[in-house]
N, C-alpha and C. Protein backbone atom coordinates (compact mmCIF):
# COMPACT_ATOMS: atom_id res chain seq x y z
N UNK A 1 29.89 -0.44 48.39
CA UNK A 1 30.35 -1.53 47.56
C UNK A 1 29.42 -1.67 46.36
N UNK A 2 29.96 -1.60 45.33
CA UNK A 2 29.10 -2.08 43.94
C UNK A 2 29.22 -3.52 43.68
N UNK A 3 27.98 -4.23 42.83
CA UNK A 3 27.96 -5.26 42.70
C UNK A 3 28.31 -5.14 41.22
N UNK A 4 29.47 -6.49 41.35
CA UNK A 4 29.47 -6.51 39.58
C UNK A 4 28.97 -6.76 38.88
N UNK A 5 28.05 -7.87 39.17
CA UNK A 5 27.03 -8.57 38.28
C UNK A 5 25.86 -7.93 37.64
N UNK A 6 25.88 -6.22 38.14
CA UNK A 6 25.23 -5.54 37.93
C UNK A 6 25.19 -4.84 36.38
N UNK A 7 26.28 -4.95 35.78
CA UNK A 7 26.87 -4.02 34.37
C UNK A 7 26.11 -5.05 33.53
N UNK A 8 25.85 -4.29 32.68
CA UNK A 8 24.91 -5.32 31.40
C UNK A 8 25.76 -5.47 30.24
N UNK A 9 26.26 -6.69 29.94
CA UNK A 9 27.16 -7.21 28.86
C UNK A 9 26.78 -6.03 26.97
N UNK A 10 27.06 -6.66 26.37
CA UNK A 10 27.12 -5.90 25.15
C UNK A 10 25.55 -6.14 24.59
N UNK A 11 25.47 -7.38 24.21
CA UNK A 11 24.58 -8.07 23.93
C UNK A 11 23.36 -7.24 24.59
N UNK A 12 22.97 -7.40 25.83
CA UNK A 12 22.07 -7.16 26.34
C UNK A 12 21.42 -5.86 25.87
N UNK A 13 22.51 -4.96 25.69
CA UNK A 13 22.73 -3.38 25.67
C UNK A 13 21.94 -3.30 24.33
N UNK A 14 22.46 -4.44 23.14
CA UNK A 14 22.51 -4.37 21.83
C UNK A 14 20.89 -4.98 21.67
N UNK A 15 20.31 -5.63 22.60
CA UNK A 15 18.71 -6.06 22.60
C UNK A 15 18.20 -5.03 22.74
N UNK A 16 18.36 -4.19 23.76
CA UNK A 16 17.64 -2.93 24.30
C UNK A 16 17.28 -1.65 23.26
N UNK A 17 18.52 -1.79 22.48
CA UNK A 17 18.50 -0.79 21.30
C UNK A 17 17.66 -1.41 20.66
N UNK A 18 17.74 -2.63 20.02
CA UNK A 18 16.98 -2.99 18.81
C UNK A 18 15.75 -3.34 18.71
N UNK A 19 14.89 -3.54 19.69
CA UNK A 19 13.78 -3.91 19.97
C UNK A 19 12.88 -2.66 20.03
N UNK A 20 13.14 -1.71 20.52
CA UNK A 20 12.29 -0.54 20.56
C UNK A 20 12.62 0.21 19.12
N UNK A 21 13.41 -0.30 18.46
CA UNK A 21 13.68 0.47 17.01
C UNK A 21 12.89 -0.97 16.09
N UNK A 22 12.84 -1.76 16.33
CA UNK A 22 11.91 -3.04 15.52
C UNK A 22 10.57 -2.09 15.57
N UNK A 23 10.14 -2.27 17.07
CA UNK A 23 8.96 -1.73 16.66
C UNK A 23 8.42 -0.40 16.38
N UNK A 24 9.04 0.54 17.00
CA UNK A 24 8.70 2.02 15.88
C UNK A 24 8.87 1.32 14.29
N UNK A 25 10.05 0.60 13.92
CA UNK A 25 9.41 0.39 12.89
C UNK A 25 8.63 -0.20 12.00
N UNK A 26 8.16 -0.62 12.66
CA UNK A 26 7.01 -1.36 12.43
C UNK A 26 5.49 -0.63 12.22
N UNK A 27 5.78 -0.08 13.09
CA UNK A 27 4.81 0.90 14.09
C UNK A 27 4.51 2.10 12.31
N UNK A 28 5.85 2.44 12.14
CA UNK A 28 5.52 3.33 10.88
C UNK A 28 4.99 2.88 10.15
N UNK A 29 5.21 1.78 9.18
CA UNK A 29 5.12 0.75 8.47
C UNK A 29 3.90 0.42 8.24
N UNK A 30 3.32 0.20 9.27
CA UNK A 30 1.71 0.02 9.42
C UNK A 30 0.89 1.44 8.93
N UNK A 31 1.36 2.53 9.99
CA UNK A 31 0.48 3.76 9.94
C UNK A 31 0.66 4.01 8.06
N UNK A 32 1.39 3.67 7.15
CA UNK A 32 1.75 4.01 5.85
C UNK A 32 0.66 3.04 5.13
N UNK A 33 0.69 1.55 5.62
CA UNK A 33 -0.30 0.39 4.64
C UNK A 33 -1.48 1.20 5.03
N UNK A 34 -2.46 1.26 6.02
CA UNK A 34 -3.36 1.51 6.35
C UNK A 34 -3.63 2.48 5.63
N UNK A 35 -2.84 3.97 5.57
CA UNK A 35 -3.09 5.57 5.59
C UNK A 35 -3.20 5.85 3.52
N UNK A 36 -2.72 4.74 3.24
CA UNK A 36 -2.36 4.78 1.71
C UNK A 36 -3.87 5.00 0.88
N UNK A 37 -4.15 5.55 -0.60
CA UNK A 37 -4.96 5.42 -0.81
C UNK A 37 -5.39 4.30 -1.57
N UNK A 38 -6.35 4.00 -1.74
CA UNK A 38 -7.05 2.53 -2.26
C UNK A 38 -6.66 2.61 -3.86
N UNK A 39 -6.54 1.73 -4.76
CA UNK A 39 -6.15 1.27 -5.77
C UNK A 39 -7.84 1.59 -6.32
N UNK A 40 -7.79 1.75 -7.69
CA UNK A 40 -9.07 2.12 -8.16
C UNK A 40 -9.59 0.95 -8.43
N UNK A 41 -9.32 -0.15 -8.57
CA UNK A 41 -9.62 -1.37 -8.91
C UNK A 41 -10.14 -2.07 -7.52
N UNK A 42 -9.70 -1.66 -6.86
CA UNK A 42 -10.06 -2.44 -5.13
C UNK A 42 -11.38 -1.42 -5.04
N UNK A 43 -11.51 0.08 -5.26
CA UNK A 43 -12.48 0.58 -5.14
C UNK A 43 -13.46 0.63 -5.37
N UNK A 44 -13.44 -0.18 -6.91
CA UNK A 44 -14.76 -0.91 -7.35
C UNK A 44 -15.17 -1.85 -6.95
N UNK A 45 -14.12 -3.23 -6.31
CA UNK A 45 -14.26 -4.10 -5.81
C UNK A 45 -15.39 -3.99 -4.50
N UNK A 46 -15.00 -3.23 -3.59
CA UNK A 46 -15.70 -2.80 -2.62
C UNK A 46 -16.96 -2.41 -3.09
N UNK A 47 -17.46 -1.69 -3.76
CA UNK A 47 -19.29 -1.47 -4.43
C UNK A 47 -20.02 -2.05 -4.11
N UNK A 48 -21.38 -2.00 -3.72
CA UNK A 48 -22.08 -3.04 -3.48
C UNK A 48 -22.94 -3.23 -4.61
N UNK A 49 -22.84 -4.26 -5.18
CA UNK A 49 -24.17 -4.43 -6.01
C UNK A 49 -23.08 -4.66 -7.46
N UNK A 50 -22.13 -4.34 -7.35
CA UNK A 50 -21.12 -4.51 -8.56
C UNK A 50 -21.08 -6.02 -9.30
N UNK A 51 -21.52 -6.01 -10.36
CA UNK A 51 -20.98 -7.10 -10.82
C UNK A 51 -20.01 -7.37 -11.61
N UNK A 52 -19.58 -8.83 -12.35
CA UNK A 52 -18.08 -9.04 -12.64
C UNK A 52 -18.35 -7.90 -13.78
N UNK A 53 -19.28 -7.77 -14.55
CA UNK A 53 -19.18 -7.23 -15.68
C UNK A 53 -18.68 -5.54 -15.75
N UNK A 54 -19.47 -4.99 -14.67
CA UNK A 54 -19.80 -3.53 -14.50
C UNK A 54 -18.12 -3.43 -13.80
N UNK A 55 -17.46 -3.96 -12.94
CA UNK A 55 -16.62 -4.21 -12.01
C UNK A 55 -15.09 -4.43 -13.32
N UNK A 56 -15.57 -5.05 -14.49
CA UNK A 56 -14.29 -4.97 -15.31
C UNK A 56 -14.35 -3.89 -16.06
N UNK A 57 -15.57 -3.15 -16.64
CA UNK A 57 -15.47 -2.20 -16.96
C UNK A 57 -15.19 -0.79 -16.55
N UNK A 58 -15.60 -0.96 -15.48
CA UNK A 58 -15.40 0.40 -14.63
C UNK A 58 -13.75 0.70 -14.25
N UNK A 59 -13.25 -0.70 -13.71
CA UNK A 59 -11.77 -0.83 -13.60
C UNK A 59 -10.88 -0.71 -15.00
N UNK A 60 -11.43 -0.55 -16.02
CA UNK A 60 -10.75 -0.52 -17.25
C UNK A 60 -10.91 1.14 -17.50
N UNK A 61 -12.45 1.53 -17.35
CA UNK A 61 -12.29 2.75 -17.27
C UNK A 61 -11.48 3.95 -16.46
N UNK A 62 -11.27 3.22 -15.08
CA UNK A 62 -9.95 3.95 -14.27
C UNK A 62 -8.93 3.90 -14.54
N UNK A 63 -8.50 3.02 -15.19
CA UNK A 63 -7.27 3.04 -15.80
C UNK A 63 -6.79 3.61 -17.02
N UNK A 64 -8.26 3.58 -17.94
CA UNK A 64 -8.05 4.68 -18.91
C UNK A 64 -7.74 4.19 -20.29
N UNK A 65 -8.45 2.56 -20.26
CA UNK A 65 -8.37 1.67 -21.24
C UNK A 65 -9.36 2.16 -22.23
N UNK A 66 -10.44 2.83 -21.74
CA UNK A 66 -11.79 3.29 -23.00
C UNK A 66 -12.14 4.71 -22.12
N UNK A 67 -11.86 5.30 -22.88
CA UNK A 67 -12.24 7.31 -23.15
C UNK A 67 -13.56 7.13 -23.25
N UNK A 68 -14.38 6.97 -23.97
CA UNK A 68 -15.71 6.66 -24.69
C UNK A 68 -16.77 6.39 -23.74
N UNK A 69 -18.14 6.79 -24.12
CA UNK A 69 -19.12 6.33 -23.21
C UNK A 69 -19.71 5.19 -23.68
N UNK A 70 -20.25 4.47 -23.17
CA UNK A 70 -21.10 2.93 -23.40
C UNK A 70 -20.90 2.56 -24.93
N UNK A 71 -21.69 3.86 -25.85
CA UNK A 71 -21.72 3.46 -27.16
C UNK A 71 -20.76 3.79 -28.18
N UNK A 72 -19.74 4.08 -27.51
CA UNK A 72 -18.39 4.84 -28.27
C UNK A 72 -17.11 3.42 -28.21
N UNK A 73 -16.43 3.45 -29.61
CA UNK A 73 -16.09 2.15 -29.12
C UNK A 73 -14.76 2.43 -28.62
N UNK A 74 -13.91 1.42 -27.43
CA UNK A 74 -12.35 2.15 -26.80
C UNK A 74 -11.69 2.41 -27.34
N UNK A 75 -10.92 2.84 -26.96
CA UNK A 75 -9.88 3.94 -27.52
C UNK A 75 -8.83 3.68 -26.47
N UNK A 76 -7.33 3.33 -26.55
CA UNK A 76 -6.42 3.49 -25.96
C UNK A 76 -5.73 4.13 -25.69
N UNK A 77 -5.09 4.38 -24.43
CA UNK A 77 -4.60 5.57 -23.56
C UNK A 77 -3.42 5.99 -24.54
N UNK A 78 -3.41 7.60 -23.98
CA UNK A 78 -2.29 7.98 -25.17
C UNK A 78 -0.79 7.95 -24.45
N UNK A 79 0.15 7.52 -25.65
CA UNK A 79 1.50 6.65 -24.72
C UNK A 79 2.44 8.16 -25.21
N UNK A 80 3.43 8.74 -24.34
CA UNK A 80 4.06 9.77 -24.85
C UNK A 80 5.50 8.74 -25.21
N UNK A 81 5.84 9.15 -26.19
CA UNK A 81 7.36 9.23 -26.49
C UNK A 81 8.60 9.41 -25.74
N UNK A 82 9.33 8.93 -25.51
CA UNK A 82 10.17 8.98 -24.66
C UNK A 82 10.96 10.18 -25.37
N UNK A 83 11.44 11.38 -24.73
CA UNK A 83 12.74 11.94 -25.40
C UNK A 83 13.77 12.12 -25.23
């Protein structure tokens, strides 16, 4: 004899799927924030001994706001033309 109460409605079926697919994705999601590389600006941030000054310049220099060394005055990044 089978019991009926035994069969699992739709719903239930439809939890079972979605919960183990929530968290794989999740699961990816994470391994991607973590695995990413650091922003050059956060990288200076992190420095020890950095100050605001050295810390805006250096971040301007990663970005490519001044070509130039200390005594050279900036120069802005070169913009291509769209064609």
């Amino acid at each position: 004899m089978s019991n009926v109460n035994s069969v699992l409605s739709v719903w239930q079926l439809v939890i079972m799927a979605v919960v183990p697919l929530a968290a794989l994705c999740g699961w990816i999601i994470t391994i991607f924030v973590v695995a990413r590389e650091p922003r050059a600006q956060a990288a200076v941030a992190v420095l020890p001994g950095a100050s605001a000054t050295s810390a805006t310049s250096a971040s301007e220099a990663a970005a490519g706001a001044t070509v130039g060394g200390p005594g050279q005055p900036p120069q802005q990044p070169v913009r291509r033309l769209a064609a």
